[in-house]
N, C-alpha and C. Protein backbone atom coordinates (compact mmCIF):
# COMPACT_ATOMS: atom_id res chain seq x y z
N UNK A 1 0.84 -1.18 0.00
CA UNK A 1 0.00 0.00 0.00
C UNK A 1 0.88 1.24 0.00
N UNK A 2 0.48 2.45 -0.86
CA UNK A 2 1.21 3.35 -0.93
C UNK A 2 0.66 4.42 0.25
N UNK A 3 1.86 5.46 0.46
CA UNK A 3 1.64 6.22 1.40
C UNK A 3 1.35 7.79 0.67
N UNK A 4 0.65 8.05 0.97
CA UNK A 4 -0.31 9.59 0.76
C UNK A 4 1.13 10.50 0.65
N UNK A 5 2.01 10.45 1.25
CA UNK A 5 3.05 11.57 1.14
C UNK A 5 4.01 11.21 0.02
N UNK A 6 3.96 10.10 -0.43
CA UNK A 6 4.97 9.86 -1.89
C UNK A 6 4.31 9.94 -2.91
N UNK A 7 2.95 10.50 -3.10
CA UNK A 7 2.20 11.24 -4.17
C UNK A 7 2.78 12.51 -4.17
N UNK A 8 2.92 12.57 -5.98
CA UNK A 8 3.41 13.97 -5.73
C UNK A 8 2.15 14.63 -6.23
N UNK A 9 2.46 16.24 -5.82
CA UNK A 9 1.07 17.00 -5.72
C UNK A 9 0.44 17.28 -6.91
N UNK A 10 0.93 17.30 -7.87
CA UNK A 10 0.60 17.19 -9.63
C UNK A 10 -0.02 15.69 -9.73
N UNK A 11 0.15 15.16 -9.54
CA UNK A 11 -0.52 13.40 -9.56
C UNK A 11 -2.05 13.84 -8.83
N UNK A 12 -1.98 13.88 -7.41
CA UNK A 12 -3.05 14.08 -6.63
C UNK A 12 -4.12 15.34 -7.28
N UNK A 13 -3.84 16.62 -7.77
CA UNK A 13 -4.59 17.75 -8.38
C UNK A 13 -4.92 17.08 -10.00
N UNK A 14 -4.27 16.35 -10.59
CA UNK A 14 -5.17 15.92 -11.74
C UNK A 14 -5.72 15.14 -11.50
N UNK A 15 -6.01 13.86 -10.70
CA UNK A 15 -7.06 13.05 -10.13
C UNK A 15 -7.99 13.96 -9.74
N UNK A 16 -7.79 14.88 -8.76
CA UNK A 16 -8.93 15.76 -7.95
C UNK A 16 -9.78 15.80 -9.53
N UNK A 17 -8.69 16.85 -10.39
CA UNK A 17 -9.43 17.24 -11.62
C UNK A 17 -10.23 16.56 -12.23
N UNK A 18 -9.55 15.19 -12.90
CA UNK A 18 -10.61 14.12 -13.54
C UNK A 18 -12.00 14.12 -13.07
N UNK A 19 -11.53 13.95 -11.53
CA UNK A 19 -13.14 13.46 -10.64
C UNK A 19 -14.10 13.96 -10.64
N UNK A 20 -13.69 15.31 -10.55
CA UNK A 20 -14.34 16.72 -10.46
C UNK A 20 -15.24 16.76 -11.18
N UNK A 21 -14.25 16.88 -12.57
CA UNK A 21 -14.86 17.13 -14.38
C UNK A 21 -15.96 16.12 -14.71
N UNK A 22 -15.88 14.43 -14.23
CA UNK A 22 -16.49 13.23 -14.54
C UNK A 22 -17.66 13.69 -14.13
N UNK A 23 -17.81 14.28 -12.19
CA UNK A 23 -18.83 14.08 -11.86
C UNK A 23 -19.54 15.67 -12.37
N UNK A 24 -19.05 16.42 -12.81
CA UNK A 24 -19.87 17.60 -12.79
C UNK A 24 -20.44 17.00 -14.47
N UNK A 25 -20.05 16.69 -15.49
CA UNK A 25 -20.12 16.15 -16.82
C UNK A 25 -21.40 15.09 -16.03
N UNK A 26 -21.43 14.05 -15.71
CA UNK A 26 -22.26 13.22 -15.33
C UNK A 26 -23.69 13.88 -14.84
N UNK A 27 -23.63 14.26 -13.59
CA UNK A 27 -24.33 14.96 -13.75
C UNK A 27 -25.65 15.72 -14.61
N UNK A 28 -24.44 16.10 -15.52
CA UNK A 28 -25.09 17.56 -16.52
C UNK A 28 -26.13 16.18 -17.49
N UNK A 29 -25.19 15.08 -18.03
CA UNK A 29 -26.21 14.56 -19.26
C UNK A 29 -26.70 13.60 -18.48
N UNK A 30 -26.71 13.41 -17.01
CA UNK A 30 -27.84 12.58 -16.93
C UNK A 30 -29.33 13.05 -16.49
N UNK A 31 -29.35 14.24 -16.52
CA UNK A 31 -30.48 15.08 -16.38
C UNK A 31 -31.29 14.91 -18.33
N UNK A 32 -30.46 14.31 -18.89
CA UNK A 32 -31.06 14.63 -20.11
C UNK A 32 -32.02 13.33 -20.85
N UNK A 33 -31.68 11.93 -19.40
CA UNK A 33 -32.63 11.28 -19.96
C UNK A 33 -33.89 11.30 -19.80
N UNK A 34 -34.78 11.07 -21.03
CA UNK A 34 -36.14 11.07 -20.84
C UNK A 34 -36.74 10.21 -20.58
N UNK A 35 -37.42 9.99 -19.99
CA UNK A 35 -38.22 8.81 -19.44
C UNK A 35 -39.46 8.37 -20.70
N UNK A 36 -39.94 9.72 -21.66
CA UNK A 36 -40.93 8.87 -22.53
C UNK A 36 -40.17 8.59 -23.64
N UNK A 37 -39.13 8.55 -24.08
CA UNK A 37 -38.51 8.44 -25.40
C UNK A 37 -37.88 7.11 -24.81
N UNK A 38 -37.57 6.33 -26.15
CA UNK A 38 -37.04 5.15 -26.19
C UNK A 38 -35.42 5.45 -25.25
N UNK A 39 -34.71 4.44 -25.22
CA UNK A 39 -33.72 4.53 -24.42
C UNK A 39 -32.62 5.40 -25.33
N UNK A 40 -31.72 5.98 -24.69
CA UNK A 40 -31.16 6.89 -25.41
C UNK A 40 -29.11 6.57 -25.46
N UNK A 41 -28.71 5.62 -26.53
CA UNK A 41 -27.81 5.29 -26.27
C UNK A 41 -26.64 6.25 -26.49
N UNK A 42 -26.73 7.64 -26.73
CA UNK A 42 -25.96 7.86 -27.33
C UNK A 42 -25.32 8.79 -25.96
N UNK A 43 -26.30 9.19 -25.02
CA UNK A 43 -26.24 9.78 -23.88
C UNK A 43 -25.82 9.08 -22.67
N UNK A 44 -26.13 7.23 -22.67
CA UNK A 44 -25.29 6.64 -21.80
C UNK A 44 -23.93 6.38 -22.19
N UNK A 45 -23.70 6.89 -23.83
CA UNK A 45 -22.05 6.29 -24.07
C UNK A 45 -21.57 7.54 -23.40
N UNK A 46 -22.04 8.94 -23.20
CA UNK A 46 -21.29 9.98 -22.69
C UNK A 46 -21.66 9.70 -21.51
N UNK A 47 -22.10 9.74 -20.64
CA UNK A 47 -22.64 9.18 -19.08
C UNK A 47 -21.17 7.83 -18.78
N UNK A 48 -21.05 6.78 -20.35
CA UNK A 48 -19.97 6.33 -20.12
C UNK A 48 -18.63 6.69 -19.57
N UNK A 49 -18.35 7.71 -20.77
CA UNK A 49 -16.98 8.72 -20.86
C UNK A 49 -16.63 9.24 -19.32
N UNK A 50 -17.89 9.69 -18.70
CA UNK A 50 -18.14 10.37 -18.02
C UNK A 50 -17.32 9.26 -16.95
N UNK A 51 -18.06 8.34 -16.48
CA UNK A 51 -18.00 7.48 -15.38
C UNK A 51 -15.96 7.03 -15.37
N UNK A 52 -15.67 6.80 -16.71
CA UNK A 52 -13.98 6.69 -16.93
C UNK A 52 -13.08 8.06 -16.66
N UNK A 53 -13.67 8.60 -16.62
CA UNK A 53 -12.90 9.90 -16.43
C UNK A 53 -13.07 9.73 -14.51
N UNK A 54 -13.78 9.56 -14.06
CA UNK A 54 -14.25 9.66 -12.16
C UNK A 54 -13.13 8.38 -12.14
N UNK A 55 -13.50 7.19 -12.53
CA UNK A 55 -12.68 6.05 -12.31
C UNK A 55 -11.05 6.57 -12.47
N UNK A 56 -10.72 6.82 -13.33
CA UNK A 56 -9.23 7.01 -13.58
C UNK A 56 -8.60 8.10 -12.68
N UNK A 57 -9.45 8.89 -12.43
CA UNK A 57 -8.75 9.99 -11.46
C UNK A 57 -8.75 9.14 -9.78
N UNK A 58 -9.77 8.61 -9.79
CA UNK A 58 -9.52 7.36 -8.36
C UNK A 58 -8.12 7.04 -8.52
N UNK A 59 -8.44 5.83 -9.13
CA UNK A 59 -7.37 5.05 -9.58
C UNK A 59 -5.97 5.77 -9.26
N UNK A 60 -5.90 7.06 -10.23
CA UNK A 60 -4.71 7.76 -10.37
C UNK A 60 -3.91 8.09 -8.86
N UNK A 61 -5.11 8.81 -8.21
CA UNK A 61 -4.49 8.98 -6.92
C UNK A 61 -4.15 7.43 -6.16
N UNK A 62 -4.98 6.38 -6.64
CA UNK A 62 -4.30 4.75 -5.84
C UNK A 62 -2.96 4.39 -6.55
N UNK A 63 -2.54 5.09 -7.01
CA UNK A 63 -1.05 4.48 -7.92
C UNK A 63 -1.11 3.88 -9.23
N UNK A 64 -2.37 3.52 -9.79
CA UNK A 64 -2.54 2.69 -10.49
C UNK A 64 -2.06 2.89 -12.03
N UNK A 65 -0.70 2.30 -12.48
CA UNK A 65 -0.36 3.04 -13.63
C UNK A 65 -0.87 2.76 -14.78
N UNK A 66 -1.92 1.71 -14.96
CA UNK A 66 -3.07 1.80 -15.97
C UNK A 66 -4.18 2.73 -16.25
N UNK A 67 -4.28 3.45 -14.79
CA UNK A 67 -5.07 4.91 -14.88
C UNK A 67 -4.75 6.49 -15.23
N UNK A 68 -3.22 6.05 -15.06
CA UNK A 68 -2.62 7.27 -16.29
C UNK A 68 -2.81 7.47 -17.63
N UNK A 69 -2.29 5.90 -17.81
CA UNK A 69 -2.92 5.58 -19.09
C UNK A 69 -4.66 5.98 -19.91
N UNK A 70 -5.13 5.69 -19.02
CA UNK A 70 -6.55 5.73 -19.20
C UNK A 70 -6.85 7.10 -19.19
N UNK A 71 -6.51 8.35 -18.61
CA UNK A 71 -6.66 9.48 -18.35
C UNK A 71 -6.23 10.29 -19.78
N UNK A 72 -4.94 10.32 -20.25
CA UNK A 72 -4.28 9.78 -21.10
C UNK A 72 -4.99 9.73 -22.58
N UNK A 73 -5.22 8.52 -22.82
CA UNK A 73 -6.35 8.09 -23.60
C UNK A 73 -8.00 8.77 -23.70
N UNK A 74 -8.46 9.25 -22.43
CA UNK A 74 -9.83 9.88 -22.58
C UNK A 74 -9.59 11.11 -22.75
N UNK A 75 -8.53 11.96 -23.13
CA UNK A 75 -8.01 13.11 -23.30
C UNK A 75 -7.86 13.46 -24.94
N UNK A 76 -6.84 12.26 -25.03
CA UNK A 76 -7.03 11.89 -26.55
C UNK A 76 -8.43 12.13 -27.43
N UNK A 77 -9.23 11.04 -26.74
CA UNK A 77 -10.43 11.34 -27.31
C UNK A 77 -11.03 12.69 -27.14
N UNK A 78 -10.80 13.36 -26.27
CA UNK A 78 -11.32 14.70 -26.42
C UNK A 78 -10.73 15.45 -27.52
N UNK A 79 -9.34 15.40 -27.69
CA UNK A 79 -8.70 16.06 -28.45
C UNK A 79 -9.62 16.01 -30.10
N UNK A 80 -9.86 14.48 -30.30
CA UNK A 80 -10.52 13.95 -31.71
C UNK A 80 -11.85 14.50 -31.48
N UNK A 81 -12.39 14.17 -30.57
CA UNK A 81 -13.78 15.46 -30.84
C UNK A 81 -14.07 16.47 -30.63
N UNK A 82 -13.02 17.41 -30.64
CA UNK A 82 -12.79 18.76 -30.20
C UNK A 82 -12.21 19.41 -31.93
N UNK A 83 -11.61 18.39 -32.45
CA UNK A 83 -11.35 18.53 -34.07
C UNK A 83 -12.89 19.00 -35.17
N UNK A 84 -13.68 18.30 -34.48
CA UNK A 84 -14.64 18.72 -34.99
C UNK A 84 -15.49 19.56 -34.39
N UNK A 85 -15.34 20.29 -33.97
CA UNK A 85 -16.01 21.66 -33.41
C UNK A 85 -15.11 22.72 -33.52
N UNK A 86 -14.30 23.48 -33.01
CA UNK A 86 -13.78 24.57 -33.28
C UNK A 86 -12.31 24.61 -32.83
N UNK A 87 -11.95 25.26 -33.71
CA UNK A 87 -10.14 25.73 -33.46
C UNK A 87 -9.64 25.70 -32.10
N UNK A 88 -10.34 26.67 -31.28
CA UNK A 88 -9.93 27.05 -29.58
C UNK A 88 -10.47 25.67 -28.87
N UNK A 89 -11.54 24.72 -28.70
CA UNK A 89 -11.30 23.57 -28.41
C UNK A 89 -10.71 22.49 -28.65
N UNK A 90 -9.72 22.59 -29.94
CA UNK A 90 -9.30 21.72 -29.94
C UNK A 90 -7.85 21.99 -29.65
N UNK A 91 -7.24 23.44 -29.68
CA UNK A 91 -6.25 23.85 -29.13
C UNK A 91 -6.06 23.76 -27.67
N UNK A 92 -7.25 24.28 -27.08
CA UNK A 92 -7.95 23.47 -25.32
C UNK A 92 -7.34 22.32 -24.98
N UNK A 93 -7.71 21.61 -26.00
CA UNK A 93 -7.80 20.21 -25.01
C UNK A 93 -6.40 19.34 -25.40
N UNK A 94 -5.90 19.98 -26.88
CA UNK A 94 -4.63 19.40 -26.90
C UNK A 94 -3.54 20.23 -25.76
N UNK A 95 -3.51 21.20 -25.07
CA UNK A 95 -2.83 21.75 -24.33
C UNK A 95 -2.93 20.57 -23.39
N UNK A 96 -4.07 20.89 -22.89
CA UNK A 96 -4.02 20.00 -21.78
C UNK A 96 -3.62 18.60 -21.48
N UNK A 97 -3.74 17.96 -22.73
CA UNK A 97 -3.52 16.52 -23.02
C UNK A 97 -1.76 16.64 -23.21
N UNK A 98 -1.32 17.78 -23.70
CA UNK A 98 0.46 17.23 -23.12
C UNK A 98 0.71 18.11 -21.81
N UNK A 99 -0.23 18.51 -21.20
CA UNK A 99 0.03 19.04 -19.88
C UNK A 99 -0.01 17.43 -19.05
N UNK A 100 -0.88 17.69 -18.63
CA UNK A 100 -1.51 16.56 -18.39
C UNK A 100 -0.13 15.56 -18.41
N UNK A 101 0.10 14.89 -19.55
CA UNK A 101 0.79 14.50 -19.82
C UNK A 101 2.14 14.10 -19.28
N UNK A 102 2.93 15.62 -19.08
CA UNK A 102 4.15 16.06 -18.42
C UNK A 102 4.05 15.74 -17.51
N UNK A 103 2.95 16.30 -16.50
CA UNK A 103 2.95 15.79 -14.99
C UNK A 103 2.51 14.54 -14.81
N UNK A 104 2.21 13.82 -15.80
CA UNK A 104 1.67 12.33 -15.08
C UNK A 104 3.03 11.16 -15.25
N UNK A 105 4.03 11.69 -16.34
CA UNK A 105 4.97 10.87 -16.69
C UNK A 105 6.35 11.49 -15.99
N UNK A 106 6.37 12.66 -15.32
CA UNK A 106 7.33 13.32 -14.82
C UNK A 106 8.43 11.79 -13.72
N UNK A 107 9.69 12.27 -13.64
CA UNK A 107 10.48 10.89 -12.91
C UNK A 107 9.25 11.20 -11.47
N UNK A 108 9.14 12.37 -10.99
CA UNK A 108 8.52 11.87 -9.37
C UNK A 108 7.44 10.84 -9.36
N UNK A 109 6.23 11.56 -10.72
CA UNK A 109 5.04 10.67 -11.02
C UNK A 109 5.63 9.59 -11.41
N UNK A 110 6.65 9.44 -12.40
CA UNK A 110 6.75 7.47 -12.82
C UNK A 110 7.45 6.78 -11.50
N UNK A 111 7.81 6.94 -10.58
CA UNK A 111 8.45 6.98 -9.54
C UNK A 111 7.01 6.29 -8.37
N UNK A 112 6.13 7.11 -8.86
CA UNK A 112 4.74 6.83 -7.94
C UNK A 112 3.83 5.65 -8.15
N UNK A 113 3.80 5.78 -9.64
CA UNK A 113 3.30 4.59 -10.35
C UNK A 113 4.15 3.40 -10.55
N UNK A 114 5.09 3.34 -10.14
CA UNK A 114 5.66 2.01 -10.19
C UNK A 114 5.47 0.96 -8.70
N UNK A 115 5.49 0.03 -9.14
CA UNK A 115 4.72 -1.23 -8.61
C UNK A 115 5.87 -1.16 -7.28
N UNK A 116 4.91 -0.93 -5.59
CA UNK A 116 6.10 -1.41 -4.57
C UNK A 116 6.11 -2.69 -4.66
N UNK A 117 7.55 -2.20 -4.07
CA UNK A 117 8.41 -3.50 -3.89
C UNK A 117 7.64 -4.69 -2.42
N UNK A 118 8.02 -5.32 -2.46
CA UNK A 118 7.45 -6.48 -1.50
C UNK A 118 7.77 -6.30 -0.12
């Protein structure tokens, strides 16, 4: 088990972030299902997105270096659907995605995410 003080504080504030973003995003489109319309899949795949983004920022703060990854990756995808909407979002979110980035792969962070020893 890892100890709360060998997180470094860039690891711990983008988890906060993920969680944050997941649950305020969650939230927002699950107010949008309707109860008389057929089921609406296109709003649980974002309700999906949503729920991986809360998970990975957990994760992130538990050490888990598949949840960097994953953070990572759902960033990515923002980046690709941010291509199709406008210039300043997709400049947005690619910032952030090698921000992001820097601090999650930095030596302290790969340092955090690596597997203790026995």
């Amino acid at each position: 088990m890892r100890s709360l003080n060998q997180r470094p504080h860039s690891v711990t504030a983008i988890g906060c972030l993920f969680m944050v973003a997941g649950l305020v995003g969650l939230a927002y489109h699950a107010t949008q299902f309707k109860t008389l319309n057929p089921f609406q899949y296109d709003i649980a795949l974002v309700c999906l997105v949503r729920l991986l983004a809360i998970l990975g920022g957990i994760f992130v703060l538990l050490g888990r270096n598949w949840a960097r990854l994953l953070l990572l990756v759902w960033l990515a995808y923002h980046v690709i659907l941010s291509a199709f909407h406008s210039a300043s979002a997709l400049i947005t979110h690619s910032v952030l995605l090698a921000v992001v980035a820097y601090f999650l792969f930095r030596p302290p962070a790969s340092a955090y995410f690596r597997p203790a020893l026995p």
